[in-house]
Each structure stands twice: as C-alpha cells, then as structure tokens.
C-alpha atoms as a PDB file:
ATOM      1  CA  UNK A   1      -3.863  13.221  -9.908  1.00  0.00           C
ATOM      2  CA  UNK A   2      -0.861  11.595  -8.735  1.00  0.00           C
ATOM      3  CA  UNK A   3       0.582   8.613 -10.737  1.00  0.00           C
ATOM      4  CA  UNK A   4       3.311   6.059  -9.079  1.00  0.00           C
ATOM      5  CA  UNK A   5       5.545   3.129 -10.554  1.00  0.00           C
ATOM      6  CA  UNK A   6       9.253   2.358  -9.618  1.00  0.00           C
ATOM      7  CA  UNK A   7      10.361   0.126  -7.029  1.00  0.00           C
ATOM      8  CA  UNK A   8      12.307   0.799  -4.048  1.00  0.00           C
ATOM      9  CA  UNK A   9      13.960  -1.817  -1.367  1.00  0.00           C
ATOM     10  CA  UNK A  10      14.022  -0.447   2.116  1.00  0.00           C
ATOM     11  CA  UNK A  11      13.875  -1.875   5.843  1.00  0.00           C
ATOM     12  CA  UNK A  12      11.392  -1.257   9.283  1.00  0.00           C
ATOM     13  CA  UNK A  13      13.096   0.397  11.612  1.00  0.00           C
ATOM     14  CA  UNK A  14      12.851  -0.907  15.239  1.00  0.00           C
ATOM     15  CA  UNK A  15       9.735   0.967  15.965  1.00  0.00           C
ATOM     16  CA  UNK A  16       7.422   0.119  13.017  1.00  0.00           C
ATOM     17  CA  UNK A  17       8.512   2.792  10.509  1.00  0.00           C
ATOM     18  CA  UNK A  18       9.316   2.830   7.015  1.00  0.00           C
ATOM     19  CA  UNK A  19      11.380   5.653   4.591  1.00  0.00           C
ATOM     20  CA  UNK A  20       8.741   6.788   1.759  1.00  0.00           C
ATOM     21  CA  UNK A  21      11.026   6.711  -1.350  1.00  0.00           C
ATOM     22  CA  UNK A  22      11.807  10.848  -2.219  1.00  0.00           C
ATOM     23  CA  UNK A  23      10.265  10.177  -5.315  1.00  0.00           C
ATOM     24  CA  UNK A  24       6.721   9.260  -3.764  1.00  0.00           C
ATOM     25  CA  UNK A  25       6.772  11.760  -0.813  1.00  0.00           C
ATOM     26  CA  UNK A  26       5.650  14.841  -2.497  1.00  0.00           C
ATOM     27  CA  UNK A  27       1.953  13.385  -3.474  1.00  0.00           C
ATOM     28  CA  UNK A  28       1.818  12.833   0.417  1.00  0.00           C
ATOM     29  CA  UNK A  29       2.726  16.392   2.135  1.00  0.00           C
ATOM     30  CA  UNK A  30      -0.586  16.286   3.584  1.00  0.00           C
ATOM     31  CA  UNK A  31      -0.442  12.856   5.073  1.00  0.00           C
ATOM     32  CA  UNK A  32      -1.668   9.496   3.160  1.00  0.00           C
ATOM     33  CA  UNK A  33      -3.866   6.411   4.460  1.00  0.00           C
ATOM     34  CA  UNK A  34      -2.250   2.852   4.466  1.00  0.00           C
ATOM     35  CA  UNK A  35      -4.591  -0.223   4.616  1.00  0.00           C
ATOM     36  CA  UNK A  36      -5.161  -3.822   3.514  1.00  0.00           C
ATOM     37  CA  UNK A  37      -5.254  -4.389  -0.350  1.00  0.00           C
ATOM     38  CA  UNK A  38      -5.340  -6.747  -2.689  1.00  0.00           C
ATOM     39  CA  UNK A  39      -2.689 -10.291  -2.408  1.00  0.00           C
ATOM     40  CA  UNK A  40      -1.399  -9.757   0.804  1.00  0.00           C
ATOM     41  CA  UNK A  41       0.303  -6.269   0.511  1.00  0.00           C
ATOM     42  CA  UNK A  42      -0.678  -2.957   2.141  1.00  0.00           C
ATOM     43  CA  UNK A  43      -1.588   0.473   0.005  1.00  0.00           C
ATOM     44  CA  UNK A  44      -0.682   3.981   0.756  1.00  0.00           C
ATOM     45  CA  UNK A  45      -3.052   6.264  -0.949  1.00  0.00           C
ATOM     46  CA  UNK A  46      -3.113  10.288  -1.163  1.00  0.00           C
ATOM     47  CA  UNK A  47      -5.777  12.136   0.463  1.00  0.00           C
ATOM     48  CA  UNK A  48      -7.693  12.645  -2.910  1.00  0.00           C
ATOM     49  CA  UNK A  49      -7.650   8.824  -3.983  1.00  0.00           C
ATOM     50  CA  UNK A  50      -8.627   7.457  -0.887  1.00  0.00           C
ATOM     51  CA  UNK A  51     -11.724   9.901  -1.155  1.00  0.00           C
ATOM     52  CA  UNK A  52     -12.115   7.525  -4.311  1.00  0.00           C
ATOM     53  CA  UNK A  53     -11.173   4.078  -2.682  1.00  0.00           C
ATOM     54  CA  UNK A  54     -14.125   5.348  -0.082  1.00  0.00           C
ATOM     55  CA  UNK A  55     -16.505   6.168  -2.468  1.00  0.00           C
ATOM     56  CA  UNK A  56     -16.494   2.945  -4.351  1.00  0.00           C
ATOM     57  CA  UNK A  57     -16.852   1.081  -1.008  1.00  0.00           C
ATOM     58  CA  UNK A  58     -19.647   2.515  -0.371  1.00  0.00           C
ATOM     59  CA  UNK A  59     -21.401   1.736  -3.422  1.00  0.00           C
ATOM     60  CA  UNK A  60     -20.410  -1.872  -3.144  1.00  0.00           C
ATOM     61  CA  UNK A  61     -21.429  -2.230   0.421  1.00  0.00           C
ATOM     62  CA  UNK A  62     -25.199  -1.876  -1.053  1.00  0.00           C
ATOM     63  CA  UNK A  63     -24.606  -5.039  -3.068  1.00  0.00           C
ATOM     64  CA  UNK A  64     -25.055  -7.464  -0.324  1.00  0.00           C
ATOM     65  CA  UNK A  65     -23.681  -8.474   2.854  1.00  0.00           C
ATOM     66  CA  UNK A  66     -20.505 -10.012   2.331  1.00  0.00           C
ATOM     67  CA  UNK A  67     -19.632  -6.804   0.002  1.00  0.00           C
ATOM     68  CA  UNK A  68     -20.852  -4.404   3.311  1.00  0.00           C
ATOM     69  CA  UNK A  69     -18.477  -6.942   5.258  1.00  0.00           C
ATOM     70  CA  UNK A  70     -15.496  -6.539   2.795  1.00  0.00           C
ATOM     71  CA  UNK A  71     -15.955  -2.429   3.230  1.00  0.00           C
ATOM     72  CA  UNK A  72     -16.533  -2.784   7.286  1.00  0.00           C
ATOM     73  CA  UNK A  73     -13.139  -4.456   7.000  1.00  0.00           C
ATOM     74  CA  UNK A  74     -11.509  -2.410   4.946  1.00  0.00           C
ATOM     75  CA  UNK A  75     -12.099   0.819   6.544  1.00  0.00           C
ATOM     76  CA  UNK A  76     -11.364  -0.364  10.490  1.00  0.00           C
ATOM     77  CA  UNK A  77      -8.359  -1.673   8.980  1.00  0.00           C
ATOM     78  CA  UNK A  78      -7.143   1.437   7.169  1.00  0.00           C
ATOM     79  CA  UNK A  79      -5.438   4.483   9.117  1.00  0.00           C
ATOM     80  CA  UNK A  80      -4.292   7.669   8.282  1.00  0.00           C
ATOM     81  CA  UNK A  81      -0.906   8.151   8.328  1.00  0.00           C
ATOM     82  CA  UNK A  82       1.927  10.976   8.307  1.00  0.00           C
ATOM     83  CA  UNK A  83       4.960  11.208   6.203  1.00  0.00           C
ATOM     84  CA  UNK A  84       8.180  12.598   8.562  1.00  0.00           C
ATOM     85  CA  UNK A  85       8.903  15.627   6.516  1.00  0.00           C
ATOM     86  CA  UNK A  86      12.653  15.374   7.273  1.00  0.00           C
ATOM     87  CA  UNK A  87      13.361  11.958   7.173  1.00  0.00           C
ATOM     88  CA  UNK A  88      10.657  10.190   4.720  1.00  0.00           C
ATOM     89  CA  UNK A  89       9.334   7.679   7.741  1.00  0.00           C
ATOM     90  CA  UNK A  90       6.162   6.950   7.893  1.00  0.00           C
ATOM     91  CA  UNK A  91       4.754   4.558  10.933  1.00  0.00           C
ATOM     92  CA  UNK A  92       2.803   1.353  10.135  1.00  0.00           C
ATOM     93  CA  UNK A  93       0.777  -0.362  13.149  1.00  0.00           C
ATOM     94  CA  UNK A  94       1.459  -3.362  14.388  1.00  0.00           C
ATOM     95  CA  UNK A  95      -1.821  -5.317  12.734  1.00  0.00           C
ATOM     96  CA  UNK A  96      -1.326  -3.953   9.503  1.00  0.00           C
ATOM     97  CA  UNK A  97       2.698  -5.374   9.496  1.00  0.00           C
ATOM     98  CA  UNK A  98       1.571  -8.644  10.741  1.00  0.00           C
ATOM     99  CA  UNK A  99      -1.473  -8.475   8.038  1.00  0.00           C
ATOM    100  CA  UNK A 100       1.252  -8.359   5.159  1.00  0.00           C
ATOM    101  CA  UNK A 101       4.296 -10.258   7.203  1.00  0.00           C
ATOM    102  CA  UNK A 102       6.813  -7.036   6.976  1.00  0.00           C
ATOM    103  CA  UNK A 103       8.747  -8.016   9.173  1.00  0.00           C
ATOM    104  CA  UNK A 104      12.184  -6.549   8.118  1.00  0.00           C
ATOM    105  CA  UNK A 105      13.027  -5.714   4.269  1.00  0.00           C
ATOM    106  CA  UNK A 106      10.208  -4.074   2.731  1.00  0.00           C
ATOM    107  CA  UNK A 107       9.687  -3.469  -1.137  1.00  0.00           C
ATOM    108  CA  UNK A 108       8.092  -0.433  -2.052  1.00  0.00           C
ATOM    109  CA  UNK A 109       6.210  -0.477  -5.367  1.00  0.00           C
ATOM    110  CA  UNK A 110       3.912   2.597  -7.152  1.00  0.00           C
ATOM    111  CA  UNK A 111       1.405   0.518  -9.077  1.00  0.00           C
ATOM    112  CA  UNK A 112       0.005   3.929 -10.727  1.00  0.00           C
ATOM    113  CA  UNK A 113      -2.859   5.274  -8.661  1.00  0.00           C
ATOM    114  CA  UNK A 114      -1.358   3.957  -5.023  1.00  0.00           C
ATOM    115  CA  UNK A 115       2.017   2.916  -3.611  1.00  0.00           C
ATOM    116  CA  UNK A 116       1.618  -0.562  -2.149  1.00  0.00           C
ATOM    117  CA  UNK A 117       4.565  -2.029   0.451  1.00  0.00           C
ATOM    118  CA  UNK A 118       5.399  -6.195   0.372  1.00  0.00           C
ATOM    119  CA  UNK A 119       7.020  -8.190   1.672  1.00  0.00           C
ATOM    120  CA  UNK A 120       9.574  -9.794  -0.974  1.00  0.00           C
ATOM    121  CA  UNK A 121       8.851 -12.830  -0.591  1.00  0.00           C
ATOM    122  CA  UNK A 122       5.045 -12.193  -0.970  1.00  0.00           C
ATOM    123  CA  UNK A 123       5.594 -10.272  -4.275  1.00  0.00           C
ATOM    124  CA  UNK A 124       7.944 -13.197  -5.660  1.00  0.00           C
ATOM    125  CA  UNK A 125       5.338 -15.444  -5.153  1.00  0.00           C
ATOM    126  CA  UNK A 126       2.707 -13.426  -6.228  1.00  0.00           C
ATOM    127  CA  UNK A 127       3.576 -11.014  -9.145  1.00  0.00           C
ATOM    128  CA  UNK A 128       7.043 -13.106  -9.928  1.00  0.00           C
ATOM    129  CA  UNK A 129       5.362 -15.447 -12.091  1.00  0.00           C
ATOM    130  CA  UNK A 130       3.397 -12.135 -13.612  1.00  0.00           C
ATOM    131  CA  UNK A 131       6.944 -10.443 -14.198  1.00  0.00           C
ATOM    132  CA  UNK A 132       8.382 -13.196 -16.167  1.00  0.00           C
ATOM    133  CA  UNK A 133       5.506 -13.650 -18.714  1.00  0.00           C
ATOM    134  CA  UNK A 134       5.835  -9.852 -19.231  1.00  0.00           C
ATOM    135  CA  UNK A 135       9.785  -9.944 -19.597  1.00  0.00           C
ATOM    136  CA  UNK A 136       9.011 -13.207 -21.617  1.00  0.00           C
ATOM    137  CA  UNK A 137       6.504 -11.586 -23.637  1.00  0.00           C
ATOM    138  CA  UNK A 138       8.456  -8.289 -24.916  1.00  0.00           C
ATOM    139  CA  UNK A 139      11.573 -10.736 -26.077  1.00  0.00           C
END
C-alpha cells in the first residue's frame, strides 16, 4: 500500500499538464485517477486505492439520495489518468482545473493514502490556519 506526504511546488504547462514529483511517480507506473475531493483540491489515487475510494461510494450511495448524488458526482467527475514515463506530466481536464482554480502554480501535497494538487492560495486559506496550530502546538 502506497503511503504519500511531502510537498512539492510546481506549474501547468500551457496544455493542462502537471510534473508528478519523482518521489510520487513510482506508486503510479500503471496510471492513477484524479478527481474532486474534499476543500476544493483534486486527488490522485493509485489503481488499488481508488478500488477503495469506489467501494466506499458505493456503500454510501445506499444511504439515501443526496449520498447516491454525492457518488454520481464523484465518479463522472473522476478520470483516469497517465503519468508521462519520461517526463513526470500528467494531464488534468479542463473541468477538473477550473473545479480547484489551478490556474498556474500548483502545490502538490501526499496526505498519506492519496496525493492531492491545490491551488496555494486555496491551501493557505484552508489548511494555513491548521498548520499554525500544529507548528504552535509542538513549541
């Protein structure tokens, strides 16, 4: 099972495409799937994961209705992607980047069982205020 943290700042290219940090791309030689998550970022999963990430969408999509609407969403909005084996770049459509507003600098987090991709200033104002009480915490 693959396991991510770090954080890496890199840029979209003109055509939609991101560089995978080196570290990351081994756990997705056999391609990954990006979608929607949590806050306004996207996640990149590996193969295996996502086979999680799908099964607990199904079992919440027998809940109720909005919970089969949050997994209809999900999955339409999740593709399968490939990781350039020589250069790292990996495409992102066009909704997804305008879902999470990358529009040019793009912060590349592991968050231990998926790699999720912000915008900064999404992450400042969502995890920033997280990251302080932690840094003010282990003083």
């Amino acid at each position: 099972m693959a396991r991510f943290f770090g954080r890496f700042e890199h840029t979209l290219d003109d055509k939609g495409r991101v560089i995978l940090p080196a570290k990351f791309r081994p756990s997705f030689e056999r391609g990954g799937f990006i979608g929607p998550y949590l806050d306004g970022c996207l996640a990149l999963w590996t193969p295996e994961e996502f086979e999680t990430q799908m099964d607990e969408m199904k079992a919440r999509e027998r809940v109720g209705r909005e919970e089969r609407n949050l997994a209809r969403a999900w999955a339409n909005n999740t593709q399968e992607v490939e990781i350039d084996k020589r250069s790292g770049r990996m495409a992102i459509p066009p909704y997804l980047r305008a879902d999470a507003h990358l529009t040019g600098e793009v912060l590349i987090t592991g968050n231990i069982d998926r790699v999720e991709l912000w915008n900064p200033e999404v992450w400042a104002e969502k995890v920033g205020p997280s990251k302080q009480a932690l840094l003010e915490g282990s003083g």
